[in-house]
PDB file of N, CA and C in Angstrom:
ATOM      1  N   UNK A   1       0.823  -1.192   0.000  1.00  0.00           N
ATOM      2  CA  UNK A   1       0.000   0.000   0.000  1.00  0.00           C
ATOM      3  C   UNK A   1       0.870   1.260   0.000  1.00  0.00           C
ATOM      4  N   UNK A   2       2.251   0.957   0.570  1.00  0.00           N
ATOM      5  CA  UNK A   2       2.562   2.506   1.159  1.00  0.00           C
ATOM      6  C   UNK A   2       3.637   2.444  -0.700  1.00  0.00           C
ATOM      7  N   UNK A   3       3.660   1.805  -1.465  1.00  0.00           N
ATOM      8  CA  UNK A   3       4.183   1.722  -2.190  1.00  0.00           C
ATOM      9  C   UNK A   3       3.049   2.289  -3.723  1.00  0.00           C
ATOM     10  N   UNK A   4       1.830   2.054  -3.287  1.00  0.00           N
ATOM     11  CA  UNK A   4       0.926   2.404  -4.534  1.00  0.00           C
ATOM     12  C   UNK A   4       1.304   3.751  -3.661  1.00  0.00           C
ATOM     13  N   UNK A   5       1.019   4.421  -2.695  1.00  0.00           N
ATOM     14  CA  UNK A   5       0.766   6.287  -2.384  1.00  0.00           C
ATOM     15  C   UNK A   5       1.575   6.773  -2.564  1.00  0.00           C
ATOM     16  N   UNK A   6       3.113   6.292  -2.651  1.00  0.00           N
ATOM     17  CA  UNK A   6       4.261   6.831  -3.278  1.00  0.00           C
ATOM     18  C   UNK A   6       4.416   6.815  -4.707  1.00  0.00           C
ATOM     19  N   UNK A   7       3.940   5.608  -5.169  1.00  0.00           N
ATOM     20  CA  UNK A   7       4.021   5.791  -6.744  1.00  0.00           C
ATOM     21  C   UNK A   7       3.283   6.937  -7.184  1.00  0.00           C
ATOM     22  N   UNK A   8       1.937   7.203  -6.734  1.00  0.00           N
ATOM     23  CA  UNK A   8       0.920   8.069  -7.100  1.00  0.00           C
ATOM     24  C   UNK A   8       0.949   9.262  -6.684  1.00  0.00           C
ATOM     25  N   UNK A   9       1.658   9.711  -5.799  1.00  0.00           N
ATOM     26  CA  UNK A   9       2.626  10.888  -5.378  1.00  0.00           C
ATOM     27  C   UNK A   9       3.659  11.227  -5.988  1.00  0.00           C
ATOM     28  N   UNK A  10       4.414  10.536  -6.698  1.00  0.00           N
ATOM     29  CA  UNK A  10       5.846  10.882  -7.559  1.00  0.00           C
ATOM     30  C   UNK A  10       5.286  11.280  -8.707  1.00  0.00           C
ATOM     31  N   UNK A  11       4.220  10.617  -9.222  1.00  0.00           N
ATOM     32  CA  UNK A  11       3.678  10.790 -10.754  1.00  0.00           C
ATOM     33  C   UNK A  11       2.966  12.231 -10.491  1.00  0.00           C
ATOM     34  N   UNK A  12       2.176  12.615  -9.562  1.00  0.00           N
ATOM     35  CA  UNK A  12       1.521  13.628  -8.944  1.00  0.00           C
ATOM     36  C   UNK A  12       2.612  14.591  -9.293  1.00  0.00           C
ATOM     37  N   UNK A  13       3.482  14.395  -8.439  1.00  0.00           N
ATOM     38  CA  UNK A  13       4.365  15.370  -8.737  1.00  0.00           C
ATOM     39  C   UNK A  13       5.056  16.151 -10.007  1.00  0.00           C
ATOM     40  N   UNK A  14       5.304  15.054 -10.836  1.00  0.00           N
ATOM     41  CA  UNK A  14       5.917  14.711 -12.117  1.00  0.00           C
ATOM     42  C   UNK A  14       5.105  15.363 -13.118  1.00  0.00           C
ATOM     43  N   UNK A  15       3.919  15.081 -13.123  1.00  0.00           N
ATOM     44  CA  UNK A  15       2.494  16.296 -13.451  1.00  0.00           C
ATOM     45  C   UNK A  15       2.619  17.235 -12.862  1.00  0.00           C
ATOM     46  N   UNK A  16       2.701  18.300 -12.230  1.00  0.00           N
ATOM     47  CA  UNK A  16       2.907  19.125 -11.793  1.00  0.00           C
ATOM     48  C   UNK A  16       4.438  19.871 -12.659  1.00  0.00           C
ATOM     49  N   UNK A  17       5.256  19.428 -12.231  1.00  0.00           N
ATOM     50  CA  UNK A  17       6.718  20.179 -12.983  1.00  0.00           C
ATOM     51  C   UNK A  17       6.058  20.252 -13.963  1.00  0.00           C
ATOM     52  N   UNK A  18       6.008  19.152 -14.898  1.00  0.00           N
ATOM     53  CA  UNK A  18       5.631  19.517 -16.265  1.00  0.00           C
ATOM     54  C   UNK A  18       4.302  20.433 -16.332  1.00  0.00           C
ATOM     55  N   UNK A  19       3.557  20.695 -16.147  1.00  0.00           N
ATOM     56  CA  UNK A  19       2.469  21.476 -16.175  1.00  0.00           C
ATOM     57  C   UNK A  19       3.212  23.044 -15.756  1.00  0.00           C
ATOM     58  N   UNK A  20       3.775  23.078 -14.984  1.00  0.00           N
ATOM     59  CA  UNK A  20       4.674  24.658 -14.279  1.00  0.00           C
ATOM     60  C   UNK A  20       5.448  25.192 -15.563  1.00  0.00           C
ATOM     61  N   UNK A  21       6.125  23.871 -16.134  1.00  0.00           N
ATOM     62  CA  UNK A  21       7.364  24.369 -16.975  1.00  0.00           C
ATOM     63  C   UNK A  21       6.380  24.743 -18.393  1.00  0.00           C
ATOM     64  N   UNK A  22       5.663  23.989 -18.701  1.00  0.00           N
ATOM     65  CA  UNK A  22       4.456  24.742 -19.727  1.00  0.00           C
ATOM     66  C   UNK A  22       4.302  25.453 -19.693  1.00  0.00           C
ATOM     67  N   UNK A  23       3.458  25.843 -18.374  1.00  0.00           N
ATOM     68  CA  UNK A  23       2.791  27.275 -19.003  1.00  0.00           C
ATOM     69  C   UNK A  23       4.093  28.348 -18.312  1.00  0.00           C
ATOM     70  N   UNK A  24       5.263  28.273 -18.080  1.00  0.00           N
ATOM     71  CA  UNK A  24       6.403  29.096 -18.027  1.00  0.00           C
ATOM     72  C   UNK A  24       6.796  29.232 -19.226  1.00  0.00           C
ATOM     73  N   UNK A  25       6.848  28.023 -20.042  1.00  0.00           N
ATOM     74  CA  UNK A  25       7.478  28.596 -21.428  1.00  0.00           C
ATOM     75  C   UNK A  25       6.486  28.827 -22.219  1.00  0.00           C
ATOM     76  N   UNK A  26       5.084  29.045 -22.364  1.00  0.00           N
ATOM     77  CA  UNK A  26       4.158  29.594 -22.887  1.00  0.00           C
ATOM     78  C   UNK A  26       3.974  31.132 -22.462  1.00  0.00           C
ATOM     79  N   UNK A  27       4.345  31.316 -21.150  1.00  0.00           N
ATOM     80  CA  UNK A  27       4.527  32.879 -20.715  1.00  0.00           C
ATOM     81  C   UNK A  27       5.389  33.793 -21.402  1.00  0.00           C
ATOM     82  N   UNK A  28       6.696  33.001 -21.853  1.00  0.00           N
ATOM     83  CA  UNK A  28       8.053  33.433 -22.285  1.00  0.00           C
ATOM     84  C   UNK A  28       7.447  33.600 -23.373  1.00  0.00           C
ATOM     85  N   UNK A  29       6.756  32.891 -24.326  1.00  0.00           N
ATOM     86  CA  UNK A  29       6.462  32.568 -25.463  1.00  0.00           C
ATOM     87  C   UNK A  29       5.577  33.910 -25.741  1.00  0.00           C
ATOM     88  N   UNK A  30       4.621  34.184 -25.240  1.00  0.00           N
ATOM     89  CA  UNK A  30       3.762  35.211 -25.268  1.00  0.00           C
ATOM     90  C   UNK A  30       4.296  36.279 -25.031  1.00  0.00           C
ATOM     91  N   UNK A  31       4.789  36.735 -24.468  1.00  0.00           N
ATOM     92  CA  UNK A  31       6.099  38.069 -24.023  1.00  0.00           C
ATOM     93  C   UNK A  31       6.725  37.978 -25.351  1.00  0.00           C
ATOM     94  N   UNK A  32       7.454  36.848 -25.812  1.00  0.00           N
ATOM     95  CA  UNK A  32       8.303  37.073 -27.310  1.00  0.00           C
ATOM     96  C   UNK A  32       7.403  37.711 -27.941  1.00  0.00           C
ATOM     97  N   UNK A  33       6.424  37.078 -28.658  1.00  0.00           N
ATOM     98  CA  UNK A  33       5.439  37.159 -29.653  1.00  0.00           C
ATOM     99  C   UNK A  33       4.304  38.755 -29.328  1.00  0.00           C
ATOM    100  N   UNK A  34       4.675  39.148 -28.207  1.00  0.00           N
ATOM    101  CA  UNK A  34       3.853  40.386 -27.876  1.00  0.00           C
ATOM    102  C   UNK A  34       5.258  41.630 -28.237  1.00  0.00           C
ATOM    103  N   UNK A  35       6.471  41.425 -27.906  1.00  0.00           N
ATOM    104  CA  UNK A  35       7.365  42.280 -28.434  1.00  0.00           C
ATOM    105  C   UNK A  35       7.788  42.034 -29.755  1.00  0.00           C
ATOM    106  N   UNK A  36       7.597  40.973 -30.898  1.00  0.00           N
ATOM    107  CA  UNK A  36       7.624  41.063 -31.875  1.00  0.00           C
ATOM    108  C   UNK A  36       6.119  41.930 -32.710  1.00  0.00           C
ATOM    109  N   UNK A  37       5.279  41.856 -32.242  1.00  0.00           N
ATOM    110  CA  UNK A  37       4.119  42.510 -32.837  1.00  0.00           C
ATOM    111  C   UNK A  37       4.506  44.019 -32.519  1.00  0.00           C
ATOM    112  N   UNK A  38       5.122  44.521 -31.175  1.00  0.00           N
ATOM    113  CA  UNK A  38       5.148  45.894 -30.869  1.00  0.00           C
ATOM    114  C   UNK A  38       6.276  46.116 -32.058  1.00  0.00           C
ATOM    115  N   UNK A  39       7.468  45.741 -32.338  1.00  0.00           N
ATOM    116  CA  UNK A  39       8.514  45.800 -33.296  1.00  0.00           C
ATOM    117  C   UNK A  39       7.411  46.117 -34.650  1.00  0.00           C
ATOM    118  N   UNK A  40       6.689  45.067 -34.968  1.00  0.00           N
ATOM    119  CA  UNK A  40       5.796  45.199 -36.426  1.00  0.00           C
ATOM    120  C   UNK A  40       5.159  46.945 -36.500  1.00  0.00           C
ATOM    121  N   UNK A  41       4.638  46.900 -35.341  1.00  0.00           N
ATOM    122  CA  UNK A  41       3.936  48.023 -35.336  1.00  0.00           C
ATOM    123  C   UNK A  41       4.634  49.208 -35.459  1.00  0.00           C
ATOM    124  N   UNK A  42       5.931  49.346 -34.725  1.00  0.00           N
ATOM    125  CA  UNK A  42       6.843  50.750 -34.859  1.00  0.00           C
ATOM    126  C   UNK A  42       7.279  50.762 -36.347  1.00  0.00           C
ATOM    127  N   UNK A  43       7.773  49.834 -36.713  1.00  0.00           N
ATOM    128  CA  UNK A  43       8.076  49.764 -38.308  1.00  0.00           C
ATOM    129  C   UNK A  43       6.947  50.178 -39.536  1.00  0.00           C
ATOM    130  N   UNK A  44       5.368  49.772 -39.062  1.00  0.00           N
ATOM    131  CA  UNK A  44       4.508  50.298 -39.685  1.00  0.00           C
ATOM    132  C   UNK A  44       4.345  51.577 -39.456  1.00  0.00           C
ATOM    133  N   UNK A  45       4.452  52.087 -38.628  1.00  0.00           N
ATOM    134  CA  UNK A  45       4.318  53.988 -38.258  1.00  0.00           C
ATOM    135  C   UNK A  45       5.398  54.216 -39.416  1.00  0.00           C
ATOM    136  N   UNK A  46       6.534  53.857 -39.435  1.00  0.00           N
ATOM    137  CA  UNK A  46       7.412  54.871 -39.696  1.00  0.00           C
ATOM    138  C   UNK A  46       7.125  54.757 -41.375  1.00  0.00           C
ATOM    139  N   UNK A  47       6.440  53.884 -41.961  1.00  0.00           N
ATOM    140  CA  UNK A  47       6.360  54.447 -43.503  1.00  0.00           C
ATOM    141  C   UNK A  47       4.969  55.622 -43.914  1.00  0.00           C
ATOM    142  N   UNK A  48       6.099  56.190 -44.798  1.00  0.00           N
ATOM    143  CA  UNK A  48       5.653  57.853 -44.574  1.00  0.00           C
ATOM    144  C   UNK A  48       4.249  57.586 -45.468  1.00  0.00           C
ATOM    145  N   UNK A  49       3.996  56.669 -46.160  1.00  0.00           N
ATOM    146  CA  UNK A  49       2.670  56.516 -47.052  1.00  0.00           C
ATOM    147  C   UNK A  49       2.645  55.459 -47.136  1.00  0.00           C
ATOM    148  N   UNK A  50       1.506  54.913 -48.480  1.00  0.00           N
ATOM    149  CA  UNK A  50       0.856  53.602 -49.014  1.00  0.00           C
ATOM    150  C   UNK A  50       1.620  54.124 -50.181  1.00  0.00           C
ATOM    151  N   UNK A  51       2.333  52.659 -50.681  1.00  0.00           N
ATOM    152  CA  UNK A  51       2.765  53.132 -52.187  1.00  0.00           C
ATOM    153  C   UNK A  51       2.026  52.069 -53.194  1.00  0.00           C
ATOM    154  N   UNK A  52       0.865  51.267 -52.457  1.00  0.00           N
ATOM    155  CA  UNK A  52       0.161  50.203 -53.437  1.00  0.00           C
ATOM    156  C   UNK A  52       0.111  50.573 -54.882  1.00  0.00           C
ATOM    157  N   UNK A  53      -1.259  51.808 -54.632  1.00  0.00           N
ATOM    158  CA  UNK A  53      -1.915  52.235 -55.213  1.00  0.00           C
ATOM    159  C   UNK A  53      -1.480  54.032 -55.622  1.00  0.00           C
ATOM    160  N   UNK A  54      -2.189  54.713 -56.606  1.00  0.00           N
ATOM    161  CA  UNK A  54      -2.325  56.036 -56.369  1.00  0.00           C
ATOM    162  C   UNK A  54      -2.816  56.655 -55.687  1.00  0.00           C
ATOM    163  N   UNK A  55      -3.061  57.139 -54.337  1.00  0.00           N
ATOM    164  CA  UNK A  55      -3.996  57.071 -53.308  1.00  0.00           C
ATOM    165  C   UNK A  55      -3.220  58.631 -52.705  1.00  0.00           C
ATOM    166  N   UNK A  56      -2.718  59.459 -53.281  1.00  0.00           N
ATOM    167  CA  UNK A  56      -2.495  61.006 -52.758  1.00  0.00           C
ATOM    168  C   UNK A  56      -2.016  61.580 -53.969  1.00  0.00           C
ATOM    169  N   UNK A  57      -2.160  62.730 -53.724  1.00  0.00           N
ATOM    170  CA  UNK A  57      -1.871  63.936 -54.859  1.00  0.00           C
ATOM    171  C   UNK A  57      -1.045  64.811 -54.126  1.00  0.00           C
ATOM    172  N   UNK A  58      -0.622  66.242 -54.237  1.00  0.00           N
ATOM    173  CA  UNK A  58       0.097  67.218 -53.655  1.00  0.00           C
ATOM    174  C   UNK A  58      -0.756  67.677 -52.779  1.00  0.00           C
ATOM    175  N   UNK A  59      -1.596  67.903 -53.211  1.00  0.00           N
ATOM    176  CA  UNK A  59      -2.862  68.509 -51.906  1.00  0.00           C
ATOM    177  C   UNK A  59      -3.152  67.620 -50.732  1.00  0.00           C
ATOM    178  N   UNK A  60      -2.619  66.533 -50.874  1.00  0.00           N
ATOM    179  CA  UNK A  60      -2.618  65.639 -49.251  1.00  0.00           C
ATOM    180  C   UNK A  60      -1.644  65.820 -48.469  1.00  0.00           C
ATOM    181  N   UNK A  61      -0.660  66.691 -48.902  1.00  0.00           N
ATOM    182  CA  UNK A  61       0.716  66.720 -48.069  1.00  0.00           C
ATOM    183  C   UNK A  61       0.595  68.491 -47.292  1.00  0.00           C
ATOM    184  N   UNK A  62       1.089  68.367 -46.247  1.00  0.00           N
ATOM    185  CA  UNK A  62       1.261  70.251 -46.061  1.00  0.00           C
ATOM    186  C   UNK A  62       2.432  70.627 -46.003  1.00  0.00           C
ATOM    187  N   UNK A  63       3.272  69.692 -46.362  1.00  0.00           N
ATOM    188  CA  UNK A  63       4.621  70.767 -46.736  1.00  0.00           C
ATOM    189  C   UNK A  63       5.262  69.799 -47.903  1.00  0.00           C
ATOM    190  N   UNK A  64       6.531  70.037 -48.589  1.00  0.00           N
ATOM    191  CA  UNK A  64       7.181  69.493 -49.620  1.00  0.00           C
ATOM    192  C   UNK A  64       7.857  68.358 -48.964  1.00  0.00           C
ATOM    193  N   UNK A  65       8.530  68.713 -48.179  1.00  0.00           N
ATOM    194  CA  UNK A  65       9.334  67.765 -47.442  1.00  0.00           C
ATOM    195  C   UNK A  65       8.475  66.472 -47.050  1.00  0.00           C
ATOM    196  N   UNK A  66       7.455  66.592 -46.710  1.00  0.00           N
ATOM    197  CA  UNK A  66       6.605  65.529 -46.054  1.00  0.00           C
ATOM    198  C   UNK A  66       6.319  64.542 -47.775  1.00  0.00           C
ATOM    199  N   UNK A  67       5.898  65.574 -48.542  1.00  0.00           N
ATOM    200  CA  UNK A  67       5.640  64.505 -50.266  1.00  0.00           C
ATOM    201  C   UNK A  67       6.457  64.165 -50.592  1.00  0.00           C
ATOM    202  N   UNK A  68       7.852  64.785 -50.563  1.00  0.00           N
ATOM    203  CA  UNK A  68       8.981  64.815 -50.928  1.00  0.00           C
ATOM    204  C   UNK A  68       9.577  62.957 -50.114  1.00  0.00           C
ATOM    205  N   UNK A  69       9.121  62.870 -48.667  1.00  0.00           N
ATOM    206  CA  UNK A  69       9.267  61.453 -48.204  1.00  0.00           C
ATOM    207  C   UNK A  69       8.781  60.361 -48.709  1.00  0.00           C
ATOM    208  N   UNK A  70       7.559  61.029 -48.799  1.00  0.00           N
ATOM    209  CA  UNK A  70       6.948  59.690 -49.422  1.00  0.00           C
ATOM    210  C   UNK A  70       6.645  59.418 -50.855  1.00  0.00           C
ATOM    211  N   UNK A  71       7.495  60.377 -51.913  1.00  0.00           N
ATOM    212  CA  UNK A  71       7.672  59.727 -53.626  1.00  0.00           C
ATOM    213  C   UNK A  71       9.160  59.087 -53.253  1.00  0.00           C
ATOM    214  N   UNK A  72      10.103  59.576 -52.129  1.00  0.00           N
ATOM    215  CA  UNK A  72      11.069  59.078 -52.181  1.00  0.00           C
ATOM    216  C   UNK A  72      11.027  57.145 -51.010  1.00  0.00           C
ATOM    217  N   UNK A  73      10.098  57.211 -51.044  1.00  0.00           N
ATOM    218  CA  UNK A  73       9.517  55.972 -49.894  1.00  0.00           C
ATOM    219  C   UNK A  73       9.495  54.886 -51.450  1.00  0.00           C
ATOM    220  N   UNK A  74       8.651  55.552 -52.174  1.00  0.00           N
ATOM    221  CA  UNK A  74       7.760  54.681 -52.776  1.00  0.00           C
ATOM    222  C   UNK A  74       8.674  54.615 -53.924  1.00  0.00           C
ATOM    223  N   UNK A  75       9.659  55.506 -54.321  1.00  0.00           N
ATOM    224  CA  UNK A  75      10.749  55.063 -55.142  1.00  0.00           C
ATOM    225  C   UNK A  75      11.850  53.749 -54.471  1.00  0.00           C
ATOM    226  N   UNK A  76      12.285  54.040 -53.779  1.00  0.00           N
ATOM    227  CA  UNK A  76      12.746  53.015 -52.792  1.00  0.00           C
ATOM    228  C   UNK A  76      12.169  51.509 -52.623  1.00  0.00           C
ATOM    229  N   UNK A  77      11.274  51.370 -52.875  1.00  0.00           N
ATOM    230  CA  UNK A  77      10.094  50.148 -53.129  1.00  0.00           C
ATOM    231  C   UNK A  77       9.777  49.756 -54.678  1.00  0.00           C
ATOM    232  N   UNK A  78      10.679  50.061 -55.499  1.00  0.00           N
ATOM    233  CA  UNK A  78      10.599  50.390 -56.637  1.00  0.00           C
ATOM    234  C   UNK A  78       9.411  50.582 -57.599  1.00  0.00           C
ATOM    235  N   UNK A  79       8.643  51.510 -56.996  1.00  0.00           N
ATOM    236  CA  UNK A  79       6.820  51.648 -57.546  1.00  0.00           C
ATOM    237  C   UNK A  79       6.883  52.844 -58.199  1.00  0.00           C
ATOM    238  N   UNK A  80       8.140  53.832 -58.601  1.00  0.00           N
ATOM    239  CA  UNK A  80       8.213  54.306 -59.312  1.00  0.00           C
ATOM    240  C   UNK A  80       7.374  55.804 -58.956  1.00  0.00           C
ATOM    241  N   UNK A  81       7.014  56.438 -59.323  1.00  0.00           N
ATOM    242  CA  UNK A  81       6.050  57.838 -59.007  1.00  0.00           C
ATOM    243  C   UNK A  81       4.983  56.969 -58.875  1.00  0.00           C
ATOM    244  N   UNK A  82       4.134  56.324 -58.117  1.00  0.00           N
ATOM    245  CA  UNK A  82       2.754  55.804 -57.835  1.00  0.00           C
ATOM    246  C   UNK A  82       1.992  57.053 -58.063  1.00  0.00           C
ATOM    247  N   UNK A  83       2.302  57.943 -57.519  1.00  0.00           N
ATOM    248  CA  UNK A  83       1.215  58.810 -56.922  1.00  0.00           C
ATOM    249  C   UNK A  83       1.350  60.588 -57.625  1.00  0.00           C
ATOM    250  N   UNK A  84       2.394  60.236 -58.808  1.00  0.00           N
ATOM    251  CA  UNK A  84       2.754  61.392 -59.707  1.00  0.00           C
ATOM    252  C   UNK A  84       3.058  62.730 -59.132  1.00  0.00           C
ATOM    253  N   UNK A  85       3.463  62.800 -57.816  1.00  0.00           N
ATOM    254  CA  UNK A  85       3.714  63.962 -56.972  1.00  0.00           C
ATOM    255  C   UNK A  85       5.007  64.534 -57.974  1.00  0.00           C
ATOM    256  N   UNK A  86       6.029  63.638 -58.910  1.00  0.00           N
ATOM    257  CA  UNK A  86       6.857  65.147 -59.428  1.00  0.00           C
ATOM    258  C   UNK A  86       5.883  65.263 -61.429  1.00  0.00           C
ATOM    259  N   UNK A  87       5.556  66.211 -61.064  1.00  0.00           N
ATOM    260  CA  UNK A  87       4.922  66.315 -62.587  1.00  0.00           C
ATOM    261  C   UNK A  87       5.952  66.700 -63.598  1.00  0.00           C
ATOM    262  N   UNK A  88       7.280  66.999 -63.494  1.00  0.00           N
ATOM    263  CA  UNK A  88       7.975  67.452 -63.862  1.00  0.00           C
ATOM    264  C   UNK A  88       8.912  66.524 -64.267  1.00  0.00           C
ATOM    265  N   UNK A  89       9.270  65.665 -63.990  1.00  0.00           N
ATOM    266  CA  UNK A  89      10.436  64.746 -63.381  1.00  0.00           C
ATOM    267  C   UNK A  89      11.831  65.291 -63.331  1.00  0.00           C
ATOM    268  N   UNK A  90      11.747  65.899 -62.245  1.00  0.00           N
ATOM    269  CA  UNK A  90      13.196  66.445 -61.846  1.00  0.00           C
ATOM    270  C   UNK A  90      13.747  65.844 -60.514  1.00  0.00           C
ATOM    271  N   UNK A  91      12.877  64.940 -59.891  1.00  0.00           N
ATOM    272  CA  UNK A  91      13.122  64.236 -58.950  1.00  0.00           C
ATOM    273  C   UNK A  91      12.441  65.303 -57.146  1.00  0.00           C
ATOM    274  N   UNK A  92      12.302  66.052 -57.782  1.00  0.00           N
ATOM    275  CA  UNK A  92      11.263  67.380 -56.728  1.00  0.00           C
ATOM    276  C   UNK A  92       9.661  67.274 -56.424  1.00  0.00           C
ATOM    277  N   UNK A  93       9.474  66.463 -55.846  1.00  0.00           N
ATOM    278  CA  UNK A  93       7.668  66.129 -55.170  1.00  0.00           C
ATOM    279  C   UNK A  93       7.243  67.790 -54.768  1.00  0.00           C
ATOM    280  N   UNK A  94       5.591  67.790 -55.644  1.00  0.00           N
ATOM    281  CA  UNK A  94       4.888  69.003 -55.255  1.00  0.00           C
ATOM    282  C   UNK A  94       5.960  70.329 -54.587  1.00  0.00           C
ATOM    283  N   UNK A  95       6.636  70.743 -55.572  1.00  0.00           N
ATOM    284  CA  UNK A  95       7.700  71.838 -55.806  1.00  0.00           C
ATOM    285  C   UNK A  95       6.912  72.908 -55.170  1.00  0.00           C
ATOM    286  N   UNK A  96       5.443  73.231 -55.405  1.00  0.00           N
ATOM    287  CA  UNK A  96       4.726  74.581 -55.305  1.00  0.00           C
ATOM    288  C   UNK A  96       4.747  74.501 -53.459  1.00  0.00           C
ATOM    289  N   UNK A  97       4.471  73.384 -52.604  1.00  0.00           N
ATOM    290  CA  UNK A  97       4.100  73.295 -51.569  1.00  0.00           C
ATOM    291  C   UNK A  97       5.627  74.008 -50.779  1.00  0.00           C
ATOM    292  N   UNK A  98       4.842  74.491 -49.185  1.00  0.00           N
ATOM    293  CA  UNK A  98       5.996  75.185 -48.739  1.00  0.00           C
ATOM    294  C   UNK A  98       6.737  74.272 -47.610  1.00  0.00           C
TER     295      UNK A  98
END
């Protein structure tokens, strides 16, 4: 008898570690995977536009510099003037803006 309550106590136990060390490395796991999404997200802020589509003109920007980022974003992505901000092609996005 005192040999079945020890067996069934060690295994008890043995369930237990393993169950602790689970959801410890499922904790770790979730912490990774929650600072890789925050990483995704800072990287999505920082592009200055959408270069899919044509989806802005000069009149969406309020200064040059700001259009000026994002024909040079979307050149960089090689999409070419998407969004025809230099009408000129001198390499100068919405020239008129201040």
């Amino acid at each position: 008898m005192k040999r079945l309550v020890l067996g069934i106590l060690v295994i008890a136990v043995i369930i237990y570690l393993g169950v602790n060390r689970y959801r410890n490395h499922n904790m770790k796991t979730d912490v990774h995977n929650q600072k890789v999404l925050q990483g995704r997200e800072a990287t999505s802020q920082k592009k200055p536009c959408n270069c899919s589509y044509n989806k802005y003109n000069c009149a969406d920007f309020s200064t040059q510099a700001e259009a000026q980022k994002c024909y040079e974003y979307c050149l960089s992505l090689d999409k070419a003037d998407v969004h025809r901000l230099d009408g000129d092609n001198d390499g100068i996005a919405c020239e008129h803006l201040p």
